[in-house]
Protein backbone atom coordinates (compact mmCIF):
# COMPACT_ATOMS: atom_id res chain seq x y z
CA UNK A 1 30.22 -42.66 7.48
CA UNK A 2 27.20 -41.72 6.23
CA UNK A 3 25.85 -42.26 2.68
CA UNK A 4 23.64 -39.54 0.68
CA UNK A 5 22.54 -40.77 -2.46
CA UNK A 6 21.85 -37.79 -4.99
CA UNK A 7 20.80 -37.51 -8.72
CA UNK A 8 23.00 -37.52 -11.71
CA UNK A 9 22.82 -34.13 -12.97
CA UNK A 10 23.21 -35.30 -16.45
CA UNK A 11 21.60 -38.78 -16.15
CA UNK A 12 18.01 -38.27 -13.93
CA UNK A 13 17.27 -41.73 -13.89
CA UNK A 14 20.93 -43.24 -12.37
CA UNK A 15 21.80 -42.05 -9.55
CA UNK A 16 25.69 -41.59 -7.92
CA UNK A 17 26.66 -42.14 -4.34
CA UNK A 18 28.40 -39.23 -2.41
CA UNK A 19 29.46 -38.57 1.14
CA UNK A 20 28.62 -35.78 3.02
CA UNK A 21 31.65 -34.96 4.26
CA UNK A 22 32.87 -34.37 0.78
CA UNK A 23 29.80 -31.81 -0.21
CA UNK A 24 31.10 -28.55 -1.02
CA UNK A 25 28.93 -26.97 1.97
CA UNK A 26 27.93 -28.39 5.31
CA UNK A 27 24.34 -30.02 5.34
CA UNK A 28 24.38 -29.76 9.01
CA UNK A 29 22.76 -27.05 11.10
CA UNK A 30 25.15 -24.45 12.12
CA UNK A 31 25.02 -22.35 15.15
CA UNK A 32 23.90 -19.01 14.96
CA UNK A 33 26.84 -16.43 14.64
CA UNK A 34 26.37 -13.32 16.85
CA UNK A 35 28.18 -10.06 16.10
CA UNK A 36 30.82 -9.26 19.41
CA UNK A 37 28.26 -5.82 19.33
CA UNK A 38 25.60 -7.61 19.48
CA UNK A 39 26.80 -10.12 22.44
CA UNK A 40 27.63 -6.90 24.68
CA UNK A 41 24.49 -5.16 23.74
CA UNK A 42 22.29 -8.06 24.77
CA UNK A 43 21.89 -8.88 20.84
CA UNK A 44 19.80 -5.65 20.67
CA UNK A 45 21.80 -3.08 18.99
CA UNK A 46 18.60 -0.53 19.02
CA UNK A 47 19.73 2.40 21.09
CA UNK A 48 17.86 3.75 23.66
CA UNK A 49 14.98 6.44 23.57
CA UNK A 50 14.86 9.18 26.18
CA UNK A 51 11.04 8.13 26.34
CA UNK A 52 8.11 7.44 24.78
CA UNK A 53 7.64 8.71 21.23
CA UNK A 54 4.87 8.94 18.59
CA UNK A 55 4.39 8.74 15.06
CA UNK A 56 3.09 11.26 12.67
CA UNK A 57 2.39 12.73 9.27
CA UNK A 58 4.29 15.52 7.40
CA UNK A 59 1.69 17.92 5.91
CA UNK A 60 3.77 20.98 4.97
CA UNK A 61 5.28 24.21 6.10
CA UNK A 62 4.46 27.70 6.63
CA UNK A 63 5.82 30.80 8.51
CA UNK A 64 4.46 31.18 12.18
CA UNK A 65 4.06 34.64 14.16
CA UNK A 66 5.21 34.79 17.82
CA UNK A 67 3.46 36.51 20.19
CA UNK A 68 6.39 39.20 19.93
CA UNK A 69 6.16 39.52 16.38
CA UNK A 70 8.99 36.93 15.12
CA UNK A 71 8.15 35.08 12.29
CA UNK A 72 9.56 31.90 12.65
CA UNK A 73 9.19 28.98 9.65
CA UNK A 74 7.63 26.05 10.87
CA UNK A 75 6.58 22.14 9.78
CA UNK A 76 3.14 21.37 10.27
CA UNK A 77 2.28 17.70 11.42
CA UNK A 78 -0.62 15.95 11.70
CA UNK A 79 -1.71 12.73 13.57
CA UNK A 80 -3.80 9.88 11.74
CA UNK A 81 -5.69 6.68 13.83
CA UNK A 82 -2.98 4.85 15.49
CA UNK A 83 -0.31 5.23 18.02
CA UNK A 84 -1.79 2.11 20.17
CA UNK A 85 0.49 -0.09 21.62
CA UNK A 86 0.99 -3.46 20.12
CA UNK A 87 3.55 -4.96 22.20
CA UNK A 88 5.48 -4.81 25.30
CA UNK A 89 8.67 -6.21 25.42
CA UNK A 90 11.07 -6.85 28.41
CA UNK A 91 14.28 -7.71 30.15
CA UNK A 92 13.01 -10.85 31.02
CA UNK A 93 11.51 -11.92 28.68
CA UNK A 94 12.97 -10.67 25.31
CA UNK A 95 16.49 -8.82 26.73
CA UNK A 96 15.79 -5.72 26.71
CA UNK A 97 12.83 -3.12 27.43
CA UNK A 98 10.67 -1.84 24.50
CA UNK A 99 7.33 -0.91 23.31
CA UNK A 100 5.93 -1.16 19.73
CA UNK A 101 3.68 1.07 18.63
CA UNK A 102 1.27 0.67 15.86
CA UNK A 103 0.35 4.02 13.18
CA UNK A 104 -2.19 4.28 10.48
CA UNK A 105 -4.99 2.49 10.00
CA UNK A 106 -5.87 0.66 7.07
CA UNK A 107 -8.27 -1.59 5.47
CA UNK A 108 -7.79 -5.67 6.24
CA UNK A 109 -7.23 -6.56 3.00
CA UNK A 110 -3.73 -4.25 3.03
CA UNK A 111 -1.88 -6.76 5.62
CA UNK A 112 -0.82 -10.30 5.68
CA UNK A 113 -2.55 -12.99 7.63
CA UNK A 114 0.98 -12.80 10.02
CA UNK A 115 0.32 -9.09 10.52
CA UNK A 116 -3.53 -9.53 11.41
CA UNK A 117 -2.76 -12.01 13.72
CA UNK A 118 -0.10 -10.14 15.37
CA UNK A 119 -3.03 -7.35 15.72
CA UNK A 120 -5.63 -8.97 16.48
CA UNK A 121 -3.84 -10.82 19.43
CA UNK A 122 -3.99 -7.63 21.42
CA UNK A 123 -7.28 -6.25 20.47
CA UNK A 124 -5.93 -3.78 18.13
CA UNK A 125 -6.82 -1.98 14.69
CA UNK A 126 -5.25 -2.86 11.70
CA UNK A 127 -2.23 -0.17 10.95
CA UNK A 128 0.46 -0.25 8.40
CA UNK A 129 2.89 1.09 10.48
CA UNK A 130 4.90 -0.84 13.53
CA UNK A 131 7.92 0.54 15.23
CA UNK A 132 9.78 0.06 18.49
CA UNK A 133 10.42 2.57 21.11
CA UNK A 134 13.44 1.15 23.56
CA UNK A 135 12.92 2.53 26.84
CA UNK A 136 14.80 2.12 30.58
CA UNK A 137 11.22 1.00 31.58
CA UNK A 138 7.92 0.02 30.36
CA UNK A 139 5.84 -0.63 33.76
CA UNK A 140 3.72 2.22 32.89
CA UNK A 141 2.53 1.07 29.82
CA UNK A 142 -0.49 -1.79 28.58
CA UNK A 143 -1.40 -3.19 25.25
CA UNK A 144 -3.81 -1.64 23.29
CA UNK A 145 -3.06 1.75 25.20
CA UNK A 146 -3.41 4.61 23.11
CA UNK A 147 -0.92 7.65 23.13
CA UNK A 148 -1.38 11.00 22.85
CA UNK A 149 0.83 13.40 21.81
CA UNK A 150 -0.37 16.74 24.13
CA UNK A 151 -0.29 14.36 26.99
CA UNK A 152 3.62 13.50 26.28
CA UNK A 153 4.46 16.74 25.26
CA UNK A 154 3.82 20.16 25.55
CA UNK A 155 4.74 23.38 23.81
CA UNK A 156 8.45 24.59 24.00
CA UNK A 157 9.68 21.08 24.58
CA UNK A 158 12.59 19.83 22.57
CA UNK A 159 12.01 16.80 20.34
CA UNK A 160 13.85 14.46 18.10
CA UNK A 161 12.43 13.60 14.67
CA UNK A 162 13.55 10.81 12.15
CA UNK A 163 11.62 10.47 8.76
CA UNK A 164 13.01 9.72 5.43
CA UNK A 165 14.59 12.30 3.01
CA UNK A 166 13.23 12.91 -0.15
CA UNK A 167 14.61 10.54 -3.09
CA UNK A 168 16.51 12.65 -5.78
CA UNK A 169 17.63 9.76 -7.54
CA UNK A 170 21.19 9.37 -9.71
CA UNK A 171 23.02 12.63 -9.25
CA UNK A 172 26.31 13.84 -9.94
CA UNK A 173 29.01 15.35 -7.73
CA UNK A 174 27.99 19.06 -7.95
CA UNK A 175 24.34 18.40 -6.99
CA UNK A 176 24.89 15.46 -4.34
CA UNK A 177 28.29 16.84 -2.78
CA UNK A 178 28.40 20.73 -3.74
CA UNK A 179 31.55 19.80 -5.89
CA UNK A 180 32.47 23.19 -8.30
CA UNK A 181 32.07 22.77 -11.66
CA UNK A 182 35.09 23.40 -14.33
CA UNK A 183 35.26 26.38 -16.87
CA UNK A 184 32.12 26.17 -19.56
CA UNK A 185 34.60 28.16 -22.25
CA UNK A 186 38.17 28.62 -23.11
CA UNK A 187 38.61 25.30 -24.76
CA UNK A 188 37.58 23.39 -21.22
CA UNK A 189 36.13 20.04 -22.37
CA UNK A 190 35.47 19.08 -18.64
CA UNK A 191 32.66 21.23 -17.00
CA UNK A 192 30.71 19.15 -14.58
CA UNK A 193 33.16 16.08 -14.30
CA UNK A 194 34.59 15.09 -11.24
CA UNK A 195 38.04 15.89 -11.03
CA UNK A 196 41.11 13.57 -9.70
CA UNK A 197 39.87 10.22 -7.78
CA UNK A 198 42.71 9.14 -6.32
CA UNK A 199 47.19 9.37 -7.30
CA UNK A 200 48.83 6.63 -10.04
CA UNK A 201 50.27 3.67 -9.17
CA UNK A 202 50.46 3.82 -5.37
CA UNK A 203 47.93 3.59 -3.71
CA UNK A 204 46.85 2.21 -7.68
CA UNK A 205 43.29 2.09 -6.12
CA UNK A 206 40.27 4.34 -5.22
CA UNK A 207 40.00 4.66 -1.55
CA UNK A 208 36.98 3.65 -0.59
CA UNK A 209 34.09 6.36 0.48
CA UNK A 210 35.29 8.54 -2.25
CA UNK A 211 32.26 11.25 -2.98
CA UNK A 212 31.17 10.47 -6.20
CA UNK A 213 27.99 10.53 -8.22
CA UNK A 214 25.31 7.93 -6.91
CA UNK A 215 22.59 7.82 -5.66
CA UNK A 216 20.97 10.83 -3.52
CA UNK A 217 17.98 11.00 -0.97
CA UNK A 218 15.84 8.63 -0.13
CA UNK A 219 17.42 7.67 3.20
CA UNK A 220 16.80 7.91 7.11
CA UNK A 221 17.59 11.39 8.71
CA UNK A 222 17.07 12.60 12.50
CA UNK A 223 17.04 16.40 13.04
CA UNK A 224 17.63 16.80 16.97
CA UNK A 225 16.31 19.08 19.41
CA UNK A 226 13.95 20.95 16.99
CA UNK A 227 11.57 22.72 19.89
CA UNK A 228 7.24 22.32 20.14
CA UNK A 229 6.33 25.60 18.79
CA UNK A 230 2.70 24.78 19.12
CA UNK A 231 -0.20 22.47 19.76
CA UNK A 232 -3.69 23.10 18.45
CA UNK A 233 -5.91 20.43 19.69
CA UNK A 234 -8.90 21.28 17.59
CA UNK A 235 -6.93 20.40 14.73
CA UNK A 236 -4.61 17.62 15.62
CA UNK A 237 -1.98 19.32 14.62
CA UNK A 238 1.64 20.25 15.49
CA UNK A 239 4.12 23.18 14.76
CA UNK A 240 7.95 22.45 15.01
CA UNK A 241 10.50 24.68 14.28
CA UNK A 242 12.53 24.62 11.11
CA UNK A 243 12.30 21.91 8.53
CA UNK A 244 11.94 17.93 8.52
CA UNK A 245 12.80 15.07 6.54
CA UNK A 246 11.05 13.94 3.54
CA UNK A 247 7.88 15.79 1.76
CA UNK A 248 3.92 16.04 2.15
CA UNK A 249 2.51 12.85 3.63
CA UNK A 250 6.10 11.10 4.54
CA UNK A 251 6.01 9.05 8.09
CA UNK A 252 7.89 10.90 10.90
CA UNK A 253 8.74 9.50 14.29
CA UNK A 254 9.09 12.05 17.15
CA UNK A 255 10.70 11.27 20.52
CA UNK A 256 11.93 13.39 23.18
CA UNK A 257 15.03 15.20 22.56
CA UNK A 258 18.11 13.12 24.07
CA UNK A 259 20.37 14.93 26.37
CA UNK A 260 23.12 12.64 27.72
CA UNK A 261 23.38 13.25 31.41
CA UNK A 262 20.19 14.50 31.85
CA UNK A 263 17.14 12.56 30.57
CA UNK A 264 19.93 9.39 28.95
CA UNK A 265 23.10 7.97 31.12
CA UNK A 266 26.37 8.04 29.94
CA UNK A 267 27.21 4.35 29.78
């Protein structure tokens, strides 16, 4: 059996013999545990992209007239340096098929040494921004390719587009669940408290996922199938339909819209 020979923790200077078999925890490397989702996904658990996407800038909204005279409120997006591919990945030789695409450039000074090196490897321009793309095939892509967004898409298209919401911090139930509020006269000495959370002694718990007051905002939406309403190329910007996540200047990533059966399989 093998000896480990460890400090007193009262005494520094003597020291006590112990066995590792009787440490409280294993010293020895364990094997990795993998989720059973993960082993039938291929330990990738990203799902799949109907094709390549880019990423791009919230600047505002504003209220767009169609050539027939509907007005029609739209997001406006714009496109900073970036959108260059930084990696390839592929069945071979990572599991699964992806590309990574780089966003924003900033100064050198803004990244780690890791990050530079991960750029610089490919030829590419510092950018804060990395994120993969999961595809059914990347042959028609190279490193340090550049994408651009009229050449992927074109007006009327439906897109998907993921950003993150705007952070409203702690709020109660009326303004983060639309809960009704109680009388504000009469004697009431509840008006914006939650009502009942749960019966007496059975269940004698709250269930969990309960809407209560907590935190709001601040986390990742996608709005689907919002449609291309235009493309001006002297600007760089985009119009899309209705509203998106998050306000003025938030990071948005916009992929084609998914349509199972058509442009995504089934299984």
């Amino acid at each position: 059996m093998s000896m480990l020979s460890i400090p007193s923790p009262i005494y520094g200077s003597s020291h006590s013999s112990l066995s590792i078999s009787r440490l409280p925890y294993s010293l020895t490397a364990q094997p990795l545990q993998v989720s059973r989702r993960a082993k039938v996904r291929g330990v990738v658990v990203m799902s799949m992209e109907a094709g390549i996407g880019v990423m791009a800038t919230k600047l505002g909204m504003m209220s767009f007239f169609q050539p027939d005279g509907e007005v029609v409120p739209v997001t406006v997006v714009g496109f900073k340096e970036g959108n260059i591919v930084t990696q390839i990945k592929t069945e071979a030789t990572d599991g699964y098929d992806s590309v990574q695409v780089g966003y924003r450039r900033v100064r050198d000074r803004k990244l780690t040494k890791p990050e530079m090196g991960h750029l610089e490897k490919v030829g590419a321009i510092p950018m804060r921004h990395l994120q993969e793309f999961r595809l059914q095939t990347v042959d028609q892509f190279e490193l340090n390719q550049r994408l651009v967004f009229d050449e992927l898409f074109k007006e009327g298209d439906l897109v998907d587009v993921s950003g993150t919401t705007i952070g409203k911090g702690f709020q109660g139930g009326i303004k983060r669940h639309n809960f009704r509020r109680g009388p504000m006269t009469h004697g009431s000495k509840s008006h914006r408290q939650l009502g009942s959370i749960g019966a007496g002694t059975t269940p004698g718990r709250v269930y969990k996922g309960k809407k209560m007051p907590g935190r709001m905002g601040g986390t990742k939406r996608k709005i689907r199938k919002l449609k291309i309403v235009k493309i001006d190329k002297d600007l760089n910007v985009v119009m899309i339909k209705g509203a998106l996540p998050g306000k003025p200047g938030n990071l948005l990533r916009i992929t084609p819209a998914k349509i199972v059966g058509k442009n995504i399989p089934k299984n």
